[in-house]
PDB file of N, CA and C in Angstrom:
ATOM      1  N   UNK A   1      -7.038  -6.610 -16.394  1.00  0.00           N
ATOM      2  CA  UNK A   1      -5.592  -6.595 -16.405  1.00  0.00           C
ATOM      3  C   UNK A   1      -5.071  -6.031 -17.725  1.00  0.00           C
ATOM      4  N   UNK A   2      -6.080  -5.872 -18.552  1.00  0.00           N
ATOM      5  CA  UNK A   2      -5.253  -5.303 -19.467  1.00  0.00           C
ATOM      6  C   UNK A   2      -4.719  -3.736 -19.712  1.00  0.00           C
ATOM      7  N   UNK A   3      -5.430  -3.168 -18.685  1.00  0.00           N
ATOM      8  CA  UNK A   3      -4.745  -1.468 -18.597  1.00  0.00           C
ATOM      9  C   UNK A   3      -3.188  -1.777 -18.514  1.00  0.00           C
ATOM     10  N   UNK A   4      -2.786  -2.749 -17.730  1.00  0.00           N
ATOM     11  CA  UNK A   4      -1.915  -2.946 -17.329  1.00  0.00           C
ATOM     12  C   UNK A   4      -0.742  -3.653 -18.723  1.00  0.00           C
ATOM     13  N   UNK A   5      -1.107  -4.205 -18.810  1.00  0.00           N
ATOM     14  CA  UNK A   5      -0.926  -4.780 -20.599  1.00  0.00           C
ATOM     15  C   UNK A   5      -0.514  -3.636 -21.699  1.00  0.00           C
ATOM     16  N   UNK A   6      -1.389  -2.827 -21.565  1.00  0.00           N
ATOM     17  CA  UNK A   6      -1.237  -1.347 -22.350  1.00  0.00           C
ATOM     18  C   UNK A   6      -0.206  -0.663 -21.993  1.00  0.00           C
ATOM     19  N   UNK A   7      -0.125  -0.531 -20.420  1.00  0.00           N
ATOM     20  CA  UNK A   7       0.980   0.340 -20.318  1.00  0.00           C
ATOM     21  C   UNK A   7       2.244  -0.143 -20.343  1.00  0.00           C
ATOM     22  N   UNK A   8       2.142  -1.575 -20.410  1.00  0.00           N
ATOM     23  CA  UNK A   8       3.749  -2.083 -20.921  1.00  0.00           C
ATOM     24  C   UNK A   8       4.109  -2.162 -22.533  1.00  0.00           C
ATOM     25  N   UNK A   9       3.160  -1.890 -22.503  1.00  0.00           N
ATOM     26  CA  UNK A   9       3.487  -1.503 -24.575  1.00  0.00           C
ATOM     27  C   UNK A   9       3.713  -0.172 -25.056  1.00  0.00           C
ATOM     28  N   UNK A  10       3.336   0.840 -24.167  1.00  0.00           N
ATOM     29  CA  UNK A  10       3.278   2.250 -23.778  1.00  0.00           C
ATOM     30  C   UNK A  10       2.082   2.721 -25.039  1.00  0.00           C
ATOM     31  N   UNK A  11       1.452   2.563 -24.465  1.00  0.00           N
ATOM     32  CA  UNK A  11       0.117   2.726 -24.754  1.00  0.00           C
ATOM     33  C   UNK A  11      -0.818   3.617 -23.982  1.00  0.00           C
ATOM     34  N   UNK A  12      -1.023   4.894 -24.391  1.00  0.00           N
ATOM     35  CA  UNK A  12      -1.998   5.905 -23.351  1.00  0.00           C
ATOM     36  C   UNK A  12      -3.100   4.823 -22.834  1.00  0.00           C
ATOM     37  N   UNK A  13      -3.993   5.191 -21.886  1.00  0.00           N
ATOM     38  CA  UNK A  13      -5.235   4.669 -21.318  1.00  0.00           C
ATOM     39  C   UNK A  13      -6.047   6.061 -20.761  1.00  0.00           C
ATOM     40  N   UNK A  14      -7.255   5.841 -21.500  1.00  0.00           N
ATOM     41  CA  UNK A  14      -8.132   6.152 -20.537  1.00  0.00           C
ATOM     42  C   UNK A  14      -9.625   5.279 -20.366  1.00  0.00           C
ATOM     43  N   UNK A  15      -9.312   5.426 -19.050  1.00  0.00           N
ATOM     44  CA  UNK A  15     -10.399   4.388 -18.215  1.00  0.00           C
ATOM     45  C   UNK A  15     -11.604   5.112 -16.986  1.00  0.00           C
ATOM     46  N   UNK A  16     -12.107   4.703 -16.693  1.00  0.00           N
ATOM     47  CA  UNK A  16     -13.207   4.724 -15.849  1.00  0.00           C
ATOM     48  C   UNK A  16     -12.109   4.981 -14.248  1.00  0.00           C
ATOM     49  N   UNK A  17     -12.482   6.070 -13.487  1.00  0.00           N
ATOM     50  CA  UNK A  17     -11.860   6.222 -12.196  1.00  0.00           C
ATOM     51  C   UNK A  17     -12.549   4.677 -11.129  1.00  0.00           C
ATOM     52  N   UNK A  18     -13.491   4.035 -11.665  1.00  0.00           N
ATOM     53  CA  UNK A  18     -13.754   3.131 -10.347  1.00  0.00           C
ATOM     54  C   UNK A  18     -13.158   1.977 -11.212  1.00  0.00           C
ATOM     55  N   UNK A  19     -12.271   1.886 -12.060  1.00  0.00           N
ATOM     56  CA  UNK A  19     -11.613   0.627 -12.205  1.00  0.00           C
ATOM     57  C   UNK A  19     -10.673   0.391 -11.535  1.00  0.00           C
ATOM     58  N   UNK A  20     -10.329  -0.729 -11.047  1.00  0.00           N
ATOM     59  CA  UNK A  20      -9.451  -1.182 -10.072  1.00  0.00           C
ATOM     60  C   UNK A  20      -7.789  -0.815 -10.450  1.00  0.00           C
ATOM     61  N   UNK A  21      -7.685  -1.050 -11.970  1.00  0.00           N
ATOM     62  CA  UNK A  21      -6.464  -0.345 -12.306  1.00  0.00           C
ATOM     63  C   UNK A  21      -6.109   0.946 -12.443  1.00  0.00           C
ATOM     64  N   UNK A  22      -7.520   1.566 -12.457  1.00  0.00           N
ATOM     65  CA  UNK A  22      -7.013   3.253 -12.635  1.00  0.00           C
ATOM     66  C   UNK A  22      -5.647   3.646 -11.657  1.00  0.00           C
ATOM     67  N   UNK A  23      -5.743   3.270 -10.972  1.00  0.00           N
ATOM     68  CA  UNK A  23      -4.619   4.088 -10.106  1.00  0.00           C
ATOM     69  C   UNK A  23      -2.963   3.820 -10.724  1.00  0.00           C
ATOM     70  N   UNK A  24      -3.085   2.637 -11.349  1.00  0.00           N
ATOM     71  CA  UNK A  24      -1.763   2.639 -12.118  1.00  0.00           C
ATOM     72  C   UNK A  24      -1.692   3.736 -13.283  1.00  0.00           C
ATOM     73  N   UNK A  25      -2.892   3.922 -13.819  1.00  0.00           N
ATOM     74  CA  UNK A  25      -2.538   4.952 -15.065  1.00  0.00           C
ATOM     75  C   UNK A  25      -2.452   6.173 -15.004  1.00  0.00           C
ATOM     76  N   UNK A  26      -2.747   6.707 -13.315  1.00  0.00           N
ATOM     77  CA  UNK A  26      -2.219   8.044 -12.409  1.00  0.00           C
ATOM     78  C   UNK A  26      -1.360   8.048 -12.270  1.00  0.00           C
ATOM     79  N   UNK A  27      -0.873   6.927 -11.664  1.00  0.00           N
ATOM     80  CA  UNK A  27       0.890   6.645 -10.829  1.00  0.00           C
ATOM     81  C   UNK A  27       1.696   7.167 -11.984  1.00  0.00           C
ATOM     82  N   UNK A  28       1.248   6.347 -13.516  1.00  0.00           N
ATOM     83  CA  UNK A  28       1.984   6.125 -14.124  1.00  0.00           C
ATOM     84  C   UNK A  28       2.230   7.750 -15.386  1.00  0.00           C
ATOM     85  N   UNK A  29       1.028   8.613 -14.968  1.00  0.00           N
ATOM     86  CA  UNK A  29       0.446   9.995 -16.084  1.00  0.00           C
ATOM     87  C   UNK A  29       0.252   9.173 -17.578  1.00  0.00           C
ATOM     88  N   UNK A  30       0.035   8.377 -17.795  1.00  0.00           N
ATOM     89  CA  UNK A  30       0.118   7.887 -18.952  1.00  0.00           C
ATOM     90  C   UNK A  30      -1.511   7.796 -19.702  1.00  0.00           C
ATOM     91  N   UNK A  31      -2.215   8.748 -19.080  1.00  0.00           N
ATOM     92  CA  UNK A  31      -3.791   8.486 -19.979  1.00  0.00           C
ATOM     93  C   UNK A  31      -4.389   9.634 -18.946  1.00  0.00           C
ATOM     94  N   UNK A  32      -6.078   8.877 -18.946  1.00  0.00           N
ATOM     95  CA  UNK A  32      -6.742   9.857 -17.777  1.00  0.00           C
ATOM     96  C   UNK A  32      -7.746   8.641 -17.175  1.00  0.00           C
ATOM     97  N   UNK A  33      -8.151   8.923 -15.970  1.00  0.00           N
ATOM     98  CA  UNK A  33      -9.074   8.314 -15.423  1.00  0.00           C
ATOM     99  C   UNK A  33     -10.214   8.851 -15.082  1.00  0.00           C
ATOM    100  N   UNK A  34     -11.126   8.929 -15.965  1.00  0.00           N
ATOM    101  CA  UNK A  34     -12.513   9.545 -15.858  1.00  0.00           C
ATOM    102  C   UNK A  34     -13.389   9.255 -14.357  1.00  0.00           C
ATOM    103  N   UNK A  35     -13.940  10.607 -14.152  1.00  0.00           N
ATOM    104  CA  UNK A  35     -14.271  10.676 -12.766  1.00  0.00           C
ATOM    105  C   UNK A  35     -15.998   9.932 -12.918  1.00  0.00           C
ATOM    106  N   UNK A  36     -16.194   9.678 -11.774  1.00  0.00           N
ATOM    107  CA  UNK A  36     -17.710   8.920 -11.096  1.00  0.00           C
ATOM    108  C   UNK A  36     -18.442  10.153 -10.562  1.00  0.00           C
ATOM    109  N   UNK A  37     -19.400  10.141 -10.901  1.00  0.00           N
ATOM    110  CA  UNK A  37     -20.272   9.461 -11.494  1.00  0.00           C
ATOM    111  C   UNK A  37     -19.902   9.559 -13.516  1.00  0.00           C
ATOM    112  N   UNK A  38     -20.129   8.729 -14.037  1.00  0.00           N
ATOM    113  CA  UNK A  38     -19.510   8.786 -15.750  1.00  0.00           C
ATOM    114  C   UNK A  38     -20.676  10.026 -16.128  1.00  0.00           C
ATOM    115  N   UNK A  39     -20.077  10.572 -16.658  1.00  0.00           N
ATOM    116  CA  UNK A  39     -20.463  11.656 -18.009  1.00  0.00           C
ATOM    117  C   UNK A  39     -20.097  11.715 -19.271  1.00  0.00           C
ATOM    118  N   UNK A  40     -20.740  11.334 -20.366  1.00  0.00           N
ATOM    119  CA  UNK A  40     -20.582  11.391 -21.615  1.00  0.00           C
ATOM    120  C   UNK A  40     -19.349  12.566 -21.981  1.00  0.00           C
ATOM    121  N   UNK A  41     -20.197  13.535 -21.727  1.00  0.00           N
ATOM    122  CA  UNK A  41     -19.424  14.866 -21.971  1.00  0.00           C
ATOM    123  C   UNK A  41     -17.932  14.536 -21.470  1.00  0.00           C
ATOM    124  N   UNK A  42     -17.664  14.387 -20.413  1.00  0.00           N
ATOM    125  CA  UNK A  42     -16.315  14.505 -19.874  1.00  0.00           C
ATOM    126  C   UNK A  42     -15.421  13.130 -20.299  1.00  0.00           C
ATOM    127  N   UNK A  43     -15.673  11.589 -21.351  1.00  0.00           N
ATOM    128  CA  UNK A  43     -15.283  10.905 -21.994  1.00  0.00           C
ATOM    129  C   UNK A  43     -15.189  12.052 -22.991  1.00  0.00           C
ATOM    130  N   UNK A  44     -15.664  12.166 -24.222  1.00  0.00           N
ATOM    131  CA  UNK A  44     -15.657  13.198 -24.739  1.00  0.00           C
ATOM    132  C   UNK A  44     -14.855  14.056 -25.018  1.00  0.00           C
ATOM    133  N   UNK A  45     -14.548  14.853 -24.051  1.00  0.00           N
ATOM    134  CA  UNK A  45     -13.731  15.925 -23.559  1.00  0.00           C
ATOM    135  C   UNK A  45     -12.190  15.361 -23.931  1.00  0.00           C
ATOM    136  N   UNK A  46     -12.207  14.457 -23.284  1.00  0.00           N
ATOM    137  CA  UNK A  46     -10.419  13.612 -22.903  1.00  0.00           C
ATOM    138  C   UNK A  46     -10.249  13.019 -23.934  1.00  0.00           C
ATOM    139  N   UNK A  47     -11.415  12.254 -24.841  1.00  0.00           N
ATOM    140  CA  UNK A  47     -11.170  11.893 -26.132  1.00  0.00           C
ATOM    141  C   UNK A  47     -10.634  12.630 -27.055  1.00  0.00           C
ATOM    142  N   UNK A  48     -11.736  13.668 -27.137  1.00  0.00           N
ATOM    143  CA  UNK A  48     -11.029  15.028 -28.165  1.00  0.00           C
ATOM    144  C   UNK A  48      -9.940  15.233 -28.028  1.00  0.00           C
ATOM    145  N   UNK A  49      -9.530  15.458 -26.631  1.00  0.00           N
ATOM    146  CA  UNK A  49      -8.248  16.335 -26.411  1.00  0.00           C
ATOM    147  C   UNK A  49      -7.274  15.158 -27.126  1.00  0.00           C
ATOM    148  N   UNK A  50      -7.505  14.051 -26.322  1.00  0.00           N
ATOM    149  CA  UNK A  50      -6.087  12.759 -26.784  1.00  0.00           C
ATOM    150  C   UNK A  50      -5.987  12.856 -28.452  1.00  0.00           C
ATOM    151  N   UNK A  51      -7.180  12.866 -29.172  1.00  0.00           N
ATOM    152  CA  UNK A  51      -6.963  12.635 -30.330  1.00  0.00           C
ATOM    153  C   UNK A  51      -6.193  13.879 -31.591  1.00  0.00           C
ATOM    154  N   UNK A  52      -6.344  15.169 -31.062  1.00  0.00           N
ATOM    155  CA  UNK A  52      -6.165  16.163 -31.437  1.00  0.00           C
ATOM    156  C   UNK A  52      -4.833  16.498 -30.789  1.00  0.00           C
ATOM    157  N   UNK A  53      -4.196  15.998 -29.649  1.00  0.00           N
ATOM    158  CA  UNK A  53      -2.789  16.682 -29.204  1.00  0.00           C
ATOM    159  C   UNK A  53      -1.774  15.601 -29.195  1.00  0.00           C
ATOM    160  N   UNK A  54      -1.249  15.123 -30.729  1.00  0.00           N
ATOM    161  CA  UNK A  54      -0.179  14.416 -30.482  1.00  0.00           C
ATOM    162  C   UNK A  54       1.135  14.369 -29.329  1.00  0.00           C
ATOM    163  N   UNK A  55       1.167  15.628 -28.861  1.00  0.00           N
ATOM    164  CA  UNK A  55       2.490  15.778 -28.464  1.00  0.00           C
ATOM    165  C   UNK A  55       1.591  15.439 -26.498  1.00  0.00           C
ATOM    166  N   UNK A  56       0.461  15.175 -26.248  1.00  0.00           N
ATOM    167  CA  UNK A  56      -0.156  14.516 -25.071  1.00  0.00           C
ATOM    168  C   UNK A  56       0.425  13.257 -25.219  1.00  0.00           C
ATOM    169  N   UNK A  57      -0.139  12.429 -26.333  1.00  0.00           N
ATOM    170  CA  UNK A  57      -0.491  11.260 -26.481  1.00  0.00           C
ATOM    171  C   UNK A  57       1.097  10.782 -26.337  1.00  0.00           C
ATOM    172  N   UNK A  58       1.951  10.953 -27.091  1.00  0.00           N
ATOM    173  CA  UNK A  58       3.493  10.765 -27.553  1.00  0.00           C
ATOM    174  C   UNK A  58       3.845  10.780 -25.766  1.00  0.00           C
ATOM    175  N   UNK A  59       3.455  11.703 -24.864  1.00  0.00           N
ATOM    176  CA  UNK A  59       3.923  11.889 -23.343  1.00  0.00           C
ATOM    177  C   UNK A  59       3.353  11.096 -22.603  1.00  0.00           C
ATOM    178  N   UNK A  60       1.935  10.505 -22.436  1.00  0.00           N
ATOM    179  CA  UNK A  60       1.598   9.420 -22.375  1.00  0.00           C
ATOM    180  C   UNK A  60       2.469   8.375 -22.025  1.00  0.00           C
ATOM    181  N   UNK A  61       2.172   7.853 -23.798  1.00  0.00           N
ATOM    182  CA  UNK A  61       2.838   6.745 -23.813  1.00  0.00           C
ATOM    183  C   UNK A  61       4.794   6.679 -23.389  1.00  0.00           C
ATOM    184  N   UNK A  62       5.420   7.926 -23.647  1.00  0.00           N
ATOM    185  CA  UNK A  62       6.690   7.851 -22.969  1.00  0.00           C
ATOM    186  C   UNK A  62       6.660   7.199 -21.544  1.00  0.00           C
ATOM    187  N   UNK A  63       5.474   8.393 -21.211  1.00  0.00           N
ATOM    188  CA  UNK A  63       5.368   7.598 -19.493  1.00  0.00           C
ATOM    189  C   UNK A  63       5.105   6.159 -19.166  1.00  0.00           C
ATOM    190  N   UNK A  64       4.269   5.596 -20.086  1.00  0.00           N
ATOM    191  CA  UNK A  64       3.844   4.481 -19.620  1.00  0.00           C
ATOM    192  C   UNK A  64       4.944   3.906 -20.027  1.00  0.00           C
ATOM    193  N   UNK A  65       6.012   3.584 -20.497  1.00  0.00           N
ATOM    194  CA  UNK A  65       6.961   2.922 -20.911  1.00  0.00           C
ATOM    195  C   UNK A  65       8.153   2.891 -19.561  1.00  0.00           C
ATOM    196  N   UNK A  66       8.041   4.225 -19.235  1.00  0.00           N
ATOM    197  CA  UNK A  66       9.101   4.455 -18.198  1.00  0.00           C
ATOM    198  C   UNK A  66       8.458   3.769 -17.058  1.00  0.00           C
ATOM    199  N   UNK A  67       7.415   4.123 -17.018  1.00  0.00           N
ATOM    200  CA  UNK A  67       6.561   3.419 -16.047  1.00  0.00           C
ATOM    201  C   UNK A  67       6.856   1.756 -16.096  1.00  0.00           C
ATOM    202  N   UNK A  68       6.114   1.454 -16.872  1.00  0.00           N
ATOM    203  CA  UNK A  68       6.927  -0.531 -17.343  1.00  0.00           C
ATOM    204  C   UNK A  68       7.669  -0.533 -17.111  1.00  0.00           C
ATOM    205  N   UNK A  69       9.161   0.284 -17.115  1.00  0.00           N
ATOM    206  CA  UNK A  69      10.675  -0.060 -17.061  1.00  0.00           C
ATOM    207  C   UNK A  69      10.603  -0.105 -15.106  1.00  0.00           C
ATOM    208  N   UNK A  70      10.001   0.589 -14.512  1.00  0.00           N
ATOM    209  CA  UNK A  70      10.796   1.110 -13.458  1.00  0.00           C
ATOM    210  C   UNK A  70      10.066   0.527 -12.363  1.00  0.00           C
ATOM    211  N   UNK A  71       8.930  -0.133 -12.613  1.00  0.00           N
ATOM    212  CA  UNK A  71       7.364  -1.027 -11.551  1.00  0.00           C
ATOM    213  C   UNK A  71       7.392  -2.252 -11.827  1.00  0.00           C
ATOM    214  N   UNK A  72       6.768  -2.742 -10.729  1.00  0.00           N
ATOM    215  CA  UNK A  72       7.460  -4.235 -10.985  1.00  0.00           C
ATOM    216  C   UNK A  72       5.537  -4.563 -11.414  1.00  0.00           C
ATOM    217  N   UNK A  73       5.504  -4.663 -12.538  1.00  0.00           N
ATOM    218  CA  UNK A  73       4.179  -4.839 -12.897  1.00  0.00           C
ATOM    219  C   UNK A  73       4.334  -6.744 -13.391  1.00  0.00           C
ATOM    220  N   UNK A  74       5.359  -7.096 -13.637  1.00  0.00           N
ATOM    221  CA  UNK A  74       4.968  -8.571 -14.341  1.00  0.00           C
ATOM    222  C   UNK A  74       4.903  -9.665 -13.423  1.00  0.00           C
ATOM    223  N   UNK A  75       4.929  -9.461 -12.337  1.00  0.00           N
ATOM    224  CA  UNK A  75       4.746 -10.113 -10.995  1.00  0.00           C
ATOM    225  C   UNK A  75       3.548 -10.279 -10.239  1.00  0.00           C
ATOM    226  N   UNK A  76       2.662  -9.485 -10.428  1.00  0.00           N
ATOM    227  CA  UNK A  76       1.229  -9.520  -9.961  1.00  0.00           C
ATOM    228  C   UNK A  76       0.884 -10.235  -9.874  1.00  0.00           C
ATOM    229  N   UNK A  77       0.591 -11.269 -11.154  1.00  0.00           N
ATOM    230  CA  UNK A  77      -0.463 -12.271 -11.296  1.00  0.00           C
ATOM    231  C   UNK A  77       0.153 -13.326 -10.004  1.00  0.00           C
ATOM    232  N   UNK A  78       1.852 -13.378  -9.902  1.00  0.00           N
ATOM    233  CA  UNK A  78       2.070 -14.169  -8.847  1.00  0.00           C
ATOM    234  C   UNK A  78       1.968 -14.025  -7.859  1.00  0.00           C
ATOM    235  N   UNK A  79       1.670 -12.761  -7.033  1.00  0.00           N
ATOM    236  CA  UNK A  79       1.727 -11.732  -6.411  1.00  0.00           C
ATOM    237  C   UNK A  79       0.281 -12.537  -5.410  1.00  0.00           C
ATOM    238  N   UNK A  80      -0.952 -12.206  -6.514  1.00  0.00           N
ATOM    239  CA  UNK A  80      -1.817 -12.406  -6.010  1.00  0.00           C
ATOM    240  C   UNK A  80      -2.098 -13.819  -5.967  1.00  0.00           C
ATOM    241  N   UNK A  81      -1.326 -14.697  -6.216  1.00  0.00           N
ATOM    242  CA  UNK A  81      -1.927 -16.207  -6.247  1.00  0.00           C
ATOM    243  C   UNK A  81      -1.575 -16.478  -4.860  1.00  0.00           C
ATOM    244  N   UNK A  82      -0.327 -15.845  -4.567  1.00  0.00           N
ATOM    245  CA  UNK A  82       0.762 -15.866  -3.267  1.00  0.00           C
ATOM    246  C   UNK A  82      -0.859 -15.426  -2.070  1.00  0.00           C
ATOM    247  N   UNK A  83      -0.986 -14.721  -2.706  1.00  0.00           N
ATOM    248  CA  UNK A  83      -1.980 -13.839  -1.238  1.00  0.00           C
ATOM    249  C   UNK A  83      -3.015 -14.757  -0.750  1.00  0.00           C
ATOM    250  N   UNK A  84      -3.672 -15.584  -2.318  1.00  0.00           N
ATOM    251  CA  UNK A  84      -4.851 -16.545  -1.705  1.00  0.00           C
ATOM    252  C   UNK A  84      -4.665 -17.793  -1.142  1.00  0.00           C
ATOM    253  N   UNK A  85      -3.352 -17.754  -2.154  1.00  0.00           N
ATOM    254  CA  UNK A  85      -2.939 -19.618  -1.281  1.00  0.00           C
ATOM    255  C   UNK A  85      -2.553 -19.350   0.060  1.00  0.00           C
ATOM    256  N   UNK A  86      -1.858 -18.457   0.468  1.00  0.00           N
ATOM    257  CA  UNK A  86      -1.143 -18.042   1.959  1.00  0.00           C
ATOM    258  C   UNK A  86       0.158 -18.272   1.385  1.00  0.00           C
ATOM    259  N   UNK A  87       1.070 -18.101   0.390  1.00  0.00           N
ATOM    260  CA  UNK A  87       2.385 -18.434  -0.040  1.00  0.00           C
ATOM    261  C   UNK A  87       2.754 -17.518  -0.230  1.00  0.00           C
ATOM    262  N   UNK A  88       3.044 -16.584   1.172  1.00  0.00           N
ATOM    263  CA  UNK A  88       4.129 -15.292   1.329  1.00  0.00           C
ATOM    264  C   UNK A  88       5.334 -15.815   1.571  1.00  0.00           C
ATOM    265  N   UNK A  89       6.394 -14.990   1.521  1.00  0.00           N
ATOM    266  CA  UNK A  89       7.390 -15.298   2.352  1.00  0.00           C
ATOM    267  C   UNK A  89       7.557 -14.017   3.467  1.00  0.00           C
ATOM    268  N   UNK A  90       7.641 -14.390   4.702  1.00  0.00           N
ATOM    269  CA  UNK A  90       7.970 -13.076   5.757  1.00  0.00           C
ATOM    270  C   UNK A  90       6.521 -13.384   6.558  1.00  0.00           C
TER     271      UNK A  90
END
């Protein structure tokens, strides 16, 4: 949960494509999600680039901020307690 954590601080991410949160840090353009099977090289790659192109990183994190503002991300954790207990409404 903490990709998720990051991007409400607007904080770039990059993560592993088989993490369960990757898909928020697509939704959100705010990092990259490294493809499966993992390759050194291609961490690497996205590292370099993030660290060397401020004006990426700065867009990033804009996104992930807008992203936080506009997703209902702080609800989850209740979200999913709702799902196991059976405490939907509808």
């Amino acid at each position: 949960m903490f990709l998720l954590e990051a991007i409400t601080a607007g904080l770039p991410v990059l993560t592993s494509a088989v993490c369960g949160y990757a898909h928020y840090v697509m939704d959100a353009n705010c990092g990259e999600a490294i493809a499966e099977p993992f390759r050194q090289e291609a961490l690497n790659e996205i590292l370099l680039k993030a660290l060397t192109q401020p004006s990426l990183r700065s867009a990033w994190a804009e996104n992930a901020r807008h992203y936080a503002d506009t997703q209902d991300l702080y609800s989850l954790p209740e979200k999913a307690a709702d799902i196991i207990t059976g405490d939907l409404d509808g």
